[in-house]
N, C-alpha and C. Protein backbone atom coordinates (compact mmCIF):
# COMPACT_ATOMS: atom_id res chain seq x y z
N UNK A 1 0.84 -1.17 0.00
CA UNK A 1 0.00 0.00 0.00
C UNK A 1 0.89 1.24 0.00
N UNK A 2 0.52 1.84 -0.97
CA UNK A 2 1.70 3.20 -1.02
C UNK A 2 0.98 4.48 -0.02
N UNK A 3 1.60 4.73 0.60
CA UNK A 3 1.10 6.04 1.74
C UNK A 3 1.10 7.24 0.91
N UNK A 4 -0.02 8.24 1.02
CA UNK A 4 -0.09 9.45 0.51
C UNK A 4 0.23 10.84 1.49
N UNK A 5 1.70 11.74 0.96
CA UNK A 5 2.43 12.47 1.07
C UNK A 5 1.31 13.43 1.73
N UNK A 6 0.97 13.83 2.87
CA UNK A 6 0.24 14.73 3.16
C UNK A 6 1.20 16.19 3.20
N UNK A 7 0.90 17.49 2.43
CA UNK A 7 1.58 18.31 2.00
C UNK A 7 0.84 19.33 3.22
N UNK A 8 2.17 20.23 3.48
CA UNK A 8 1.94 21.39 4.37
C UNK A 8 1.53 22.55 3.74
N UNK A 9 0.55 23.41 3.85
CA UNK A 9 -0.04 24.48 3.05
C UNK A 9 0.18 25.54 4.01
N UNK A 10 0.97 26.45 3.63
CA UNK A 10 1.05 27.65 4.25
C UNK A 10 0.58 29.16 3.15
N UNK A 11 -0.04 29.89 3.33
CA UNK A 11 -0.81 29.70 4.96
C UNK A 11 -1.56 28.44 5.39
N UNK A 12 -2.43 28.45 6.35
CA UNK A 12 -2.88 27.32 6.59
C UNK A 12 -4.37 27.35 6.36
N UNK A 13 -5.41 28.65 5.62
CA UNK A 13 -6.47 29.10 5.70
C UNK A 13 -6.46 28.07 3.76
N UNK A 14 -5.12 28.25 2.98
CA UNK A 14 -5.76 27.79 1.84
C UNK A 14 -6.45 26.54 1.58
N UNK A 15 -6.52 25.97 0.17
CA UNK A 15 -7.25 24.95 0.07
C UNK A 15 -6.45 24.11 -0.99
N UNK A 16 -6.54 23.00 -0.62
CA UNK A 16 -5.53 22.16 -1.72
C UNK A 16 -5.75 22.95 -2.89
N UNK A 17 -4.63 22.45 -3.78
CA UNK A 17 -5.01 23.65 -5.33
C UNK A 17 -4.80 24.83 -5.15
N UNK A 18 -4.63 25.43 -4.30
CA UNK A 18 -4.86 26.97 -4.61
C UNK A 18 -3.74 27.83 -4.10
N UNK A 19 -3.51 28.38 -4.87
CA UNK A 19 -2.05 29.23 -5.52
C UNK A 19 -2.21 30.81 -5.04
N UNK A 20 -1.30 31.49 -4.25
CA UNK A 20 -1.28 32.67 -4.15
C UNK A 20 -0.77 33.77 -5.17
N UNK A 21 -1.65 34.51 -5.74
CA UNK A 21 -1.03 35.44 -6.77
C UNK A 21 -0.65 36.39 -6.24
N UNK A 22 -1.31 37.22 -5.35
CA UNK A 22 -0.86 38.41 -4.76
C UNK A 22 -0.96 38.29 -3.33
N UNK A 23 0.16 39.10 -2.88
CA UNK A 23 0.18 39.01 -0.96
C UNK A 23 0.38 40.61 -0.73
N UNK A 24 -0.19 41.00 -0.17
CA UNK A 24 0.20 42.39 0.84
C UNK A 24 -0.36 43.02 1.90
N UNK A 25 0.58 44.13 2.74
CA UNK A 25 0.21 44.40 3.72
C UNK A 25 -0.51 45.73 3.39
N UNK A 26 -1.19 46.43 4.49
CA UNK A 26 -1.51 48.04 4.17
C UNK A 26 0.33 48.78 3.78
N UNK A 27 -0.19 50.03 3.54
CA UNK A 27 0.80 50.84 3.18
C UNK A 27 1.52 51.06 4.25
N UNK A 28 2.85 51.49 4.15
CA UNK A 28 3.75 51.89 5.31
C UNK A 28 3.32 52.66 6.09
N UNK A 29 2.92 53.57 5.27
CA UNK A 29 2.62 54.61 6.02
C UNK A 29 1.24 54.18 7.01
N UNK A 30 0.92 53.63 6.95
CA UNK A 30 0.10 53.04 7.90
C UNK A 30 0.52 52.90 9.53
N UNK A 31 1.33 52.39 9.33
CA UNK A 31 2.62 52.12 10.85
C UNK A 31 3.35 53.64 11.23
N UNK A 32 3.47 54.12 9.92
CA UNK A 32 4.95 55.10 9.95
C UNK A 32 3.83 56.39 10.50
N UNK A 33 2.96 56.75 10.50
CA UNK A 33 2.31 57.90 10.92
C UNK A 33 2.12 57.53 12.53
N UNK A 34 0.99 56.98 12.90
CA UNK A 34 1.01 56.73 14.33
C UNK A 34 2.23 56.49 15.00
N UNK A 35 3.16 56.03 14.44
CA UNK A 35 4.71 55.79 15.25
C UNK A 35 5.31 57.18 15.23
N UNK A 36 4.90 57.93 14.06
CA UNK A 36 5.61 59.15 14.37
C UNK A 36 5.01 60.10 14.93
N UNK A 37 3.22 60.15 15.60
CA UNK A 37 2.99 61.02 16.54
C UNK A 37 3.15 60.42 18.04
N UNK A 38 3.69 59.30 17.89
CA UNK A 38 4.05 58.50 19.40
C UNK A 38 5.37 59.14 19.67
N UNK A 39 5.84 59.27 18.54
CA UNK A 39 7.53 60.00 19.07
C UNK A 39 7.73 61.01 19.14
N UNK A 40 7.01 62.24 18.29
CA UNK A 40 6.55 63.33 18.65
C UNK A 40 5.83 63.55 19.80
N UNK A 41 4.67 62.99 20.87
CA UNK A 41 4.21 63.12 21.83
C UNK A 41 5.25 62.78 23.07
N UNK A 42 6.41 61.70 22.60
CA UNK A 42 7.11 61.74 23.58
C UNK A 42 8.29 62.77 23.95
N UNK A 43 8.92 63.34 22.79
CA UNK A 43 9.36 64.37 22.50
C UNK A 43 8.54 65.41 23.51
N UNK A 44 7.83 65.81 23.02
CA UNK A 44 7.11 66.76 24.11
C UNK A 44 6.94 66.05 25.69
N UNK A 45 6.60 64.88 25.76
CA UNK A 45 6.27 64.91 27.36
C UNK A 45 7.64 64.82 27.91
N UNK A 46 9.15 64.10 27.62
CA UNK A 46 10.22 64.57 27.94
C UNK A 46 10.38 66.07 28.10
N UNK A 47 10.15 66.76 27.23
CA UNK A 47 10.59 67.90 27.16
C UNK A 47 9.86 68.90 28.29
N UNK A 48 8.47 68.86 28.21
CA UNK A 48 7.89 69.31 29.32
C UNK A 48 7.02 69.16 30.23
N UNK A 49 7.32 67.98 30.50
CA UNK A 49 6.87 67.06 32.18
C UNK A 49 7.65 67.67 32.91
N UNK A 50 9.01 67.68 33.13
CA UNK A 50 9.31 67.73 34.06
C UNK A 50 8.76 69.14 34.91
N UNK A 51 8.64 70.36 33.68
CA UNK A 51 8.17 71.53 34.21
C UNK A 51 6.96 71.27 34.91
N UNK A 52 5.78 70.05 34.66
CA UNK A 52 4.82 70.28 35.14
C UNK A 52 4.64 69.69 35.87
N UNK A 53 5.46 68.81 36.67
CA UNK A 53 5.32 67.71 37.94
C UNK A 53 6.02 67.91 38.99
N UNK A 54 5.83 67.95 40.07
CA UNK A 54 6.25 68.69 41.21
C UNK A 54 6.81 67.77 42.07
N UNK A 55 8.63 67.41 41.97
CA UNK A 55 9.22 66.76 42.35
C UNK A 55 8.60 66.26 43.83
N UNK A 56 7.74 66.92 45.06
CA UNK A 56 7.46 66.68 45.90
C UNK A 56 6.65 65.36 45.74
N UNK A 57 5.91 65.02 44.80
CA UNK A 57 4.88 64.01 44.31
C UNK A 57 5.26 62.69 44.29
N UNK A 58 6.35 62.96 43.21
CA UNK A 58 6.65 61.59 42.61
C UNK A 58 7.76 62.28 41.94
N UNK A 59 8.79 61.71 41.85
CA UNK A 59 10.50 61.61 40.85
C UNK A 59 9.75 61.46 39.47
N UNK A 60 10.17 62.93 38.80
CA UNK A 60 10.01 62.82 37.38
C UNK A 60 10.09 61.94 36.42
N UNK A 61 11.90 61.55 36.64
CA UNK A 61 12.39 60.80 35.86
C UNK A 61 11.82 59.72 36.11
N UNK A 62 11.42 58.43 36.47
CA UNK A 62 10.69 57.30 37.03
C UNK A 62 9.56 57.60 36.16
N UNK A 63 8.36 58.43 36.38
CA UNK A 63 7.15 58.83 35.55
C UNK A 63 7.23 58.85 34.29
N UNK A 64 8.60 59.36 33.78
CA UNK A 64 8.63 59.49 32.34
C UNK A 64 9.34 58.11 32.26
N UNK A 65 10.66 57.45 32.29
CA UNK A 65 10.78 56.21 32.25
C UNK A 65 9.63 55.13 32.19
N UNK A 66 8.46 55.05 32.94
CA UNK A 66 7.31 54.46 32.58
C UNK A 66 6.69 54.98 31.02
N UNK A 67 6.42 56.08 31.46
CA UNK A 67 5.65 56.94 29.92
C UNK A 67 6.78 56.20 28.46
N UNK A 68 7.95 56.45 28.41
CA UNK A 68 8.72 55.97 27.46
C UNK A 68 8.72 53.97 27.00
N UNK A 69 8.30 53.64 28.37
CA UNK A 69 8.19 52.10 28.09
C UNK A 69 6.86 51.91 27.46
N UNK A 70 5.68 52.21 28.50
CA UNK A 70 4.65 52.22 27.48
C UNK A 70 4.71 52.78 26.33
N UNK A 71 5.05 53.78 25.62
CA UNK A 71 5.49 54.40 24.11
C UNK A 71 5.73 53.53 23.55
N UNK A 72 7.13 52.50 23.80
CA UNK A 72 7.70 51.49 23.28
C UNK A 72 6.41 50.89 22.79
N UNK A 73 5.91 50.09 23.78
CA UNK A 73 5.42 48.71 23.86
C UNK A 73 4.21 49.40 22.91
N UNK A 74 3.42 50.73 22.69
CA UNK A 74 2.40 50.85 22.20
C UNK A 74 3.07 50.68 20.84
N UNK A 75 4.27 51.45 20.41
CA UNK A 75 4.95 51.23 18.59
C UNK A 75 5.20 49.57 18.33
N UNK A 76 5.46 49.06 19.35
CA UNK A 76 5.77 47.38 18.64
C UNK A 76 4.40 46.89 18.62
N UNK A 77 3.27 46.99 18.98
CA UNK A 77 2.06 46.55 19.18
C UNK A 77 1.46 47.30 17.73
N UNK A 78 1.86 48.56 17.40
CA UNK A 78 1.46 48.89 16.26
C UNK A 78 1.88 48.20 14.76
N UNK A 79 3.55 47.99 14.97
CA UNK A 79 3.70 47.46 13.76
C UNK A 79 3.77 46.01 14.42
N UNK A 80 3.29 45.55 15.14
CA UNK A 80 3.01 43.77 14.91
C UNK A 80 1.46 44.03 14.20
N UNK A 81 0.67 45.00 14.36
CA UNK A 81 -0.59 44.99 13.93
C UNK A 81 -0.74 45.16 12.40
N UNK A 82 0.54 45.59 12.10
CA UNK A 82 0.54 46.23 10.96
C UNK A 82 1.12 44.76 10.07
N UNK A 83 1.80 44.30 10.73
CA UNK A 83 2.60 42.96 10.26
C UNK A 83 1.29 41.86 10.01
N UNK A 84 0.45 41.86 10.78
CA UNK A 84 -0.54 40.52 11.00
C UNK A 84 -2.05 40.57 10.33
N UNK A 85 -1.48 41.82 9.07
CA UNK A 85 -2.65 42.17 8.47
C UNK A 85 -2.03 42.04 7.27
N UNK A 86 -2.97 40.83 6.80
CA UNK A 86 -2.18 40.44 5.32
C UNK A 86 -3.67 40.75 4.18
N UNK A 87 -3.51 40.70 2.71
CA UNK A 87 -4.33 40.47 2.08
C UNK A 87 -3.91 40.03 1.05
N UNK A 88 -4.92 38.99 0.34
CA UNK A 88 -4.48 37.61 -0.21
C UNK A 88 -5.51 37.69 -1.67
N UNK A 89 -4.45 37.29 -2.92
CA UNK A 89 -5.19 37.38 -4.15
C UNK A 89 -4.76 35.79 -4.39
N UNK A 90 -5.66 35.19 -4.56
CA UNK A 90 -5.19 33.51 -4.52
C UNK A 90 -5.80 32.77 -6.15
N UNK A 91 -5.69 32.30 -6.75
CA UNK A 91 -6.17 31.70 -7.79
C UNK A 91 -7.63 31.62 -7.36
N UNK A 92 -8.21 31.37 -6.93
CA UNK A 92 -9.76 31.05 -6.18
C UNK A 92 -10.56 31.67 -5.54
N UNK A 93 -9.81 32.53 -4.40
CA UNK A 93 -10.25 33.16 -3.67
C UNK A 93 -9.67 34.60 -3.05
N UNK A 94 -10.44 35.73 -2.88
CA UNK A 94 -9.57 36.85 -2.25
C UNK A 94 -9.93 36.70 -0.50
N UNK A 95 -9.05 36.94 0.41
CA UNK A 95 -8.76 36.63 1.03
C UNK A 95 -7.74 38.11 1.70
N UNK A 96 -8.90 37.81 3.37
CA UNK A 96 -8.47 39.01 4.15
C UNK A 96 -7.93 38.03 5.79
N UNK A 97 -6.77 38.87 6.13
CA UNK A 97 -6.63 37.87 7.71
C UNK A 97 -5.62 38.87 8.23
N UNK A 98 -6.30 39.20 9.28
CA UNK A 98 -6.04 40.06 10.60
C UNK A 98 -5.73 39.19 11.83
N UNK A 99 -5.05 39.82 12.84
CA UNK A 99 -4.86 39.48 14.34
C UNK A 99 -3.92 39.60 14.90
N UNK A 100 -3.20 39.60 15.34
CA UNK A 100 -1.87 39.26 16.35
C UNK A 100 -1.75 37.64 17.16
N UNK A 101 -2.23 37.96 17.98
CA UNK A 101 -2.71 36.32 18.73
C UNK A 101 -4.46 35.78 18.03
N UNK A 102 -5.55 36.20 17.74
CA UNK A 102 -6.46 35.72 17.11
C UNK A 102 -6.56 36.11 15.79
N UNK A 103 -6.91 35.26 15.03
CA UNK A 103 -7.06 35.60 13.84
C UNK A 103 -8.47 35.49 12.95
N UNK A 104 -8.73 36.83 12.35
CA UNK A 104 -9.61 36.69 11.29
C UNK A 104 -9.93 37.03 10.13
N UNK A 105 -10.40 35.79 9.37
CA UNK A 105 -9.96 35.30 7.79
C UNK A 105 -11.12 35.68 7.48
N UNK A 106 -11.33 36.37 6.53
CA UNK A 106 -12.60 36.58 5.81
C UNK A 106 -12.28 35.98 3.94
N UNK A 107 -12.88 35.15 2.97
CA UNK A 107 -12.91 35.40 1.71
C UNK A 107 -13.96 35.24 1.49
N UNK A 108 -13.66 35.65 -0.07
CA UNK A 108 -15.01 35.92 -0.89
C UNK A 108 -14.07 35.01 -2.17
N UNK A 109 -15.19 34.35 -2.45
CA UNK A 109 -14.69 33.15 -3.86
C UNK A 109 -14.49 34.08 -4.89
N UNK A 110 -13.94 33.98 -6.08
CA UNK A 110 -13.60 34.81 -7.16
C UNK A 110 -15.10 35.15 -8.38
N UNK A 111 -15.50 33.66 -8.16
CA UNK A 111 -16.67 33.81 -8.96
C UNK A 111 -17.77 34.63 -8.47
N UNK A 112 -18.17 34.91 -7.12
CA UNK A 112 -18.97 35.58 -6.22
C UNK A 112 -18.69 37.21 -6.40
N UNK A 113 -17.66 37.09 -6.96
CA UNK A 113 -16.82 39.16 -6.68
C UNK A 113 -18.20 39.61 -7.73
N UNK A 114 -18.96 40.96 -7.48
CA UNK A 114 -19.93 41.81 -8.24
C UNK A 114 -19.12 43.08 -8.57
N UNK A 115 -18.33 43.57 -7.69
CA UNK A 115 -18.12 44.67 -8.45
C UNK A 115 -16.95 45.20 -7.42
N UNK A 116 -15.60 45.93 -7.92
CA UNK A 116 -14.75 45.88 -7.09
C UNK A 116 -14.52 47.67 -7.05
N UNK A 117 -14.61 48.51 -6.41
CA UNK A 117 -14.52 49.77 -6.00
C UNK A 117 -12.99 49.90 -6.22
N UNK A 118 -12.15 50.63 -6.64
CA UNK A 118 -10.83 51.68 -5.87
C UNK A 118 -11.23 52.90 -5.60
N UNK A 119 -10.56 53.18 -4.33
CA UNK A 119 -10.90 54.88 -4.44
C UNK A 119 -9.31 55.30 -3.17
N UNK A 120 -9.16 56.46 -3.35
CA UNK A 120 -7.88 56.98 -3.08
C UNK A 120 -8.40 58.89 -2.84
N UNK A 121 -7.95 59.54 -1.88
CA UNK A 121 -8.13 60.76 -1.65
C UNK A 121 -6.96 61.15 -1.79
N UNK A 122 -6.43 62.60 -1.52
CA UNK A 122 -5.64 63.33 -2.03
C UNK A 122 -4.38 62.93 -1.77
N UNK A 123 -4.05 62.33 -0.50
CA UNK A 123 -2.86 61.87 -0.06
C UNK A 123 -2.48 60.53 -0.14
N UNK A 124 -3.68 59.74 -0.71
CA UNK A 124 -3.59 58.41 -1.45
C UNK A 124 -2.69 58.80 -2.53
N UNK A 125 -3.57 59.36 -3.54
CA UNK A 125 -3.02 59.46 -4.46
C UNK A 125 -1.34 60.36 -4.73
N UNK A 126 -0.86 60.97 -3.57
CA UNK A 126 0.54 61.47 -3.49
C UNK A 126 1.43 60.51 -2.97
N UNK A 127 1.01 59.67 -1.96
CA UNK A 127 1.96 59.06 -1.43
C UNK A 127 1.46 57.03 -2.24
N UNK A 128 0.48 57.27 -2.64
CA UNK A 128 0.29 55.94 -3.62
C UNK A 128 -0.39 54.59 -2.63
N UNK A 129 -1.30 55.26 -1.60
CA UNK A 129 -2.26 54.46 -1.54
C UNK A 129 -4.22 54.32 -1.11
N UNK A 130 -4.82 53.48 -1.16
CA UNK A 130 -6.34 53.56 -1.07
C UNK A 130 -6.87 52.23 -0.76
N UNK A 131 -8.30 52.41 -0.53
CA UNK A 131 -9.02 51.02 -0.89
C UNK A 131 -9.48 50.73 -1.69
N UNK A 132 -9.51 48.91 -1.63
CA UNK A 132 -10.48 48.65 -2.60
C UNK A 132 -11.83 47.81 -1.81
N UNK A 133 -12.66 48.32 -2.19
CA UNK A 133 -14.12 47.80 -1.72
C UNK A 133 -14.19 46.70 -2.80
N UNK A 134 -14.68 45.27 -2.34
CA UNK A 134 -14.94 44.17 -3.04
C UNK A 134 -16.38 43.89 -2.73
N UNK A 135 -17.45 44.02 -3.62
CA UNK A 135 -18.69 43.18 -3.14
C UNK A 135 -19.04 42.04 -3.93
N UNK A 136 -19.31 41.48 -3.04
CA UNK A 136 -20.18 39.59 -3.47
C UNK A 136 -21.16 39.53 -3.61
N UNK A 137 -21.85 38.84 -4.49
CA UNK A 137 -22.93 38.82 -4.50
C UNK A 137 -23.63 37.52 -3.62
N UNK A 138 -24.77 37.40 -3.38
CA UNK A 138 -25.90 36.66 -2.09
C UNK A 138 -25.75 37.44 -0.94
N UNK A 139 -25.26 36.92 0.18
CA UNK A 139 -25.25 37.13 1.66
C UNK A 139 -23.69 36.98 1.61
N UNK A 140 -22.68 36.91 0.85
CA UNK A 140 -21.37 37.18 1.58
C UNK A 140 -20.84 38.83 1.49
N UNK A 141 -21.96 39.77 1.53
CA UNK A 141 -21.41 40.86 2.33
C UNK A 141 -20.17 41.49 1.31
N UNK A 142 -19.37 41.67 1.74
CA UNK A 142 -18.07 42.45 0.87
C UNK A 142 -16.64 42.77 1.79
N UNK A 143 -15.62 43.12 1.38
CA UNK A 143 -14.42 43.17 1.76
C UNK A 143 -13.97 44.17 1.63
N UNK A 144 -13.26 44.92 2.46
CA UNK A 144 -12.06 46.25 2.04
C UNK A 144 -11.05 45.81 2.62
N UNK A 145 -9.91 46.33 1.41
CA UNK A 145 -8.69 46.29 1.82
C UNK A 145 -8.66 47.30 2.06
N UNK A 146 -7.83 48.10 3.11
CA UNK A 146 -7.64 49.43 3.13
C UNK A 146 -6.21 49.48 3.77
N UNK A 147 -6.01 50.90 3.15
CA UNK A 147 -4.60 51.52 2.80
C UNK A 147 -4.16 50.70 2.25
N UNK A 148 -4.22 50.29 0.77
CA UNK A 148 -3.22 49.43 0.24
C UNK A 148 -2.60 50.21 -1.20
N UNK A 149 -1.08 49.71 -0.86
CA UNK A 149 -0.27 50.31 -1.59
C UNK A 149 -0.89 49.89 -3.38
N UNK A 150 -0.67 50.61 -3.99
CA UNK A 150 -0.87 50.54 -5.76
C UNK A 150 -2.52 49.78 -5.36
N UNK A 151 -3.37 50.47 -4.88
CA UNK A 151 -4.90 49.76 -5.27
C UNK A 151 -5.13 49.43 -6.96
N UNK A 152 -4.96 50.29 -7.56
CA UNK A 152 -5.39 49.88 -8.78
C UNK A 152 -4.68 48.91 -9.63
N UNK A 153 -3.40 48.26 -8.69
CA UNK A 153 -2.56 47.17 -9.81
C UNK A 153 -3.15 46.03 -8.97
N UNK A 154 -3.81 46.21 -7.88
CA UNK A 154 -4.44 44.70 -7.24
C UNK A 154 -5.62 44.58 -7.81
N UNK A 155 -6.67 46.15 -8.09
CA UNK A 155 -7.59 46.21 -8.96
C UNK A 155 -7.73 45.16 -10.64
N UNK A 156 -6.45 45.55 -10.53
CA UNK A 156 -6.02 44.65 -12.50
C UNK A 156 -5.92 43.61 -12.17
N UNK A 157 -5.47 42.84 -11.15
CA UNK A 157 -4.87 41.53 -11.13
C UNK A 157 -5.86 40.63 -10.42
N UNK A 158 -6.77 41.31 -9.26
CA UNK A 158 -8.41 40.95 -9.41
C UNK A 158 -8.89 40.20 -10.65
N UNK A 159 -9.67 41.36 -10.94
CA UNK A 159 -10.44 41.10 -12.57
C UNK A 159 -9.44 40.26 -13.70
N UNK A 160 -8.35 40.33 -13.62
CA UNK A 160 -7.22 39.38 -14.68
C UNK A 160 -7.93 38.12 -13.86
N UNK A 161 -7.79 38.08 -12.88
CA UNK A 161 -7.73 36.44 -11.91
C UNK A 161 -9.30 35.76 -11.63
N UNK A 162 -9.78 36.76 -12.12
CA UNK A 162 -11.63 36.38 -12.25
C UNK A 162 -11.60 36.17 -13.56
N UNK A 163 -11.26 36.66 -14.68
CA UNK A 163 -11.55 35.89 -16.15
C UNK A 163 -10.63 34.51 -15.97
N UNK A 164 -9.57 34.39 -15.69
CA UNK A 164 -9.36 33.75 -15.55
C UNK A 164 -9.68 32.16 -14.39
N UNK A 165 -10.53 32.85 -13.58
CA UNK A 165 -11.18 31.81 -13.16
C UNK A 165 -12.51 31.25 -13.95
N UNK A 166 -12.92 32.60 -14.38
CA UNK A 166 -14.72 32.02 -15.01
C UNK A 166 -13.98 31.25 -16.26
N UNK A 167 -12.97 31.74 -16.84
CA UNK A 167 -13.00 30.50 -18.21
C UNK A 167 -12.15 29.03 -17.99
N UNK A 168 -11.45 28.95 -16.67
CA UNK A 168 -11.15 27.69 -16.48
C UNK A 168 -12.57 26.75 -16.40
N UNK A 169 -13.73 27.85 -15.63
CA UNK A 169 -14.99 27.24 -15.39
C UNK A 169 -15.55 26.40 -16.35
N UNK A 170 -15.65 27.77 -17.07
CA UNK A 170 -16.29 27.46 -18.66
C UNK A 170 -15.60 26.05 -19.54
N UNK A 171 -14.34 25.92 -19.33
CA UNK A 171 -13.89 25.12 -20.13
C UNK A 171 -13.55 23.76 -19.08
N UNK A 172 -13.55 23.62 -17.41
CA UNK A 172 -14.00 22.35 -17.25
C UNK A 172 -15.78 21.60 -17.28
N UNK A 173 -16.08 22.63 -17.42
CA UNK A 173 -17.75 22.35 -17.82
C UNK A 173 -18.26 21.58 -19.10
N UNK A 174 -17.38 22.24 -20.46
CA UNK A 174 -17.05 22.19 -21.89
C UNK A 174 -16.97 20.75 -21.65
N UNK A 175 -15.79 20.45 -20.77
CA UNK A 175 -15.06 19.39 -20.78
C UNK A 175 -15.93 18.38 -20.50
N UNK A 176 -16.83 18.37 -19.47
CA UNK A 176 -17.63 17.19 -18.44
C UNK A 176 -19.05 17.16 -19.05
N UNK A 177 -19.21 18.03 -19.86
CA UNK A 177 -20.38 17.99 -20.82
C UNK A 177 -20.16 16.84 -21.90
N UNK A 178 -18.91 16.93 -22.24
CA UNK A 178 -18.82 15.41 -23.58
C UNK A 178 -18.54 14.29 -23.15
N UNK A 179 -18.45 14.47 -21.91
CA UNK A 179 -18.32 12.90 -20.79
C UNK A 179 -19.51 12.12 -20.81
N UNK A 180 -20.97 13.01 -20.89
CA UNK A 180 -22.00 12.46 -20.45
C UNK A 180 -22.67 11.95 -21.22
């Protein structure tokens, strides 16, 4: 009896068969803004805490040493958040998955996609990113990617990856039709 090779699929959300075309995260700047009013706010509370805390109370330095750790721990919590937010263009399926420690996977099958939105406001379009709104048709609701870098080349590669799914359709159908 020959044993069958059970294969490891990473991620682990796909489905035998199915091939990742596109992977990405939101835009940098996603991370890079909130990290830089965390360092700017600390900038200032270094700079003028000490004027406003009255050594009789509590030791400055200690207060801000806390304030600076939490800072820390809030920027690595940001870009792990930023890290654990993937979005997934797969031969089959588009595919959203968020979390840090829990995770949640949302797709929408390729054949199901109705109509796919980009849109980008002023600073999208300078610094080169937006969403794309995906809706499905029945009851699966719809998807946004948001802040994602080049929306409109995931836009192309969408719709490329939906003709290309409806005519694999079409032509294993073709196929199982002269079977019968």
């Amino acid at each position: 009896m020959k044993r069958v090779k059970k294969e490891f699929i990473f991620p682990a959300f796909l489905i035998e068969k199915e091939k990742i075309i596109f992977k990405t995260h939101p835009h940098w700047l996603f991370v890079v803004l909130p990290e830089l009013a965390l360092i700017f706010l600390g900038i200032l509370l270094f700079k003028y805490f000490p004027l406003l805390w009255p050594e009789e109370i509590y030791p400055a330095d200690k207060v801000l040493i806390i304030f600076g750790l939490t800072g820390l721990f809030v920027m690595l919590v940001i870009f792990l958040y930023w890290i654990c937010i993937n979005y997934y263009l797969t031969n089959l399926r588009l595919i959203e998955e968020r979390g840090i420690i829990g995770k949640r996977i949302i797709s929408i099958w390729l054949d199901k996609v109705q109509d796919i939105t980009c849109s980008f406001g002023i600073w999208g379009r300078i610094f080169g990113f937006g969403d794309l709104e995906i809706q499905s048709a029945g009851t699966y609701g719809k998807i946004v990617f948001s802040f994602l870098p080049q929306p409109r080349k995931l836009q192309e590669e969408i719709e490329r990856a939906i003709l290309e799914f409806k005519n694999r359709k079409e032509e294993n159908s073709r196929k199982f039709k002269y079977f019968i």
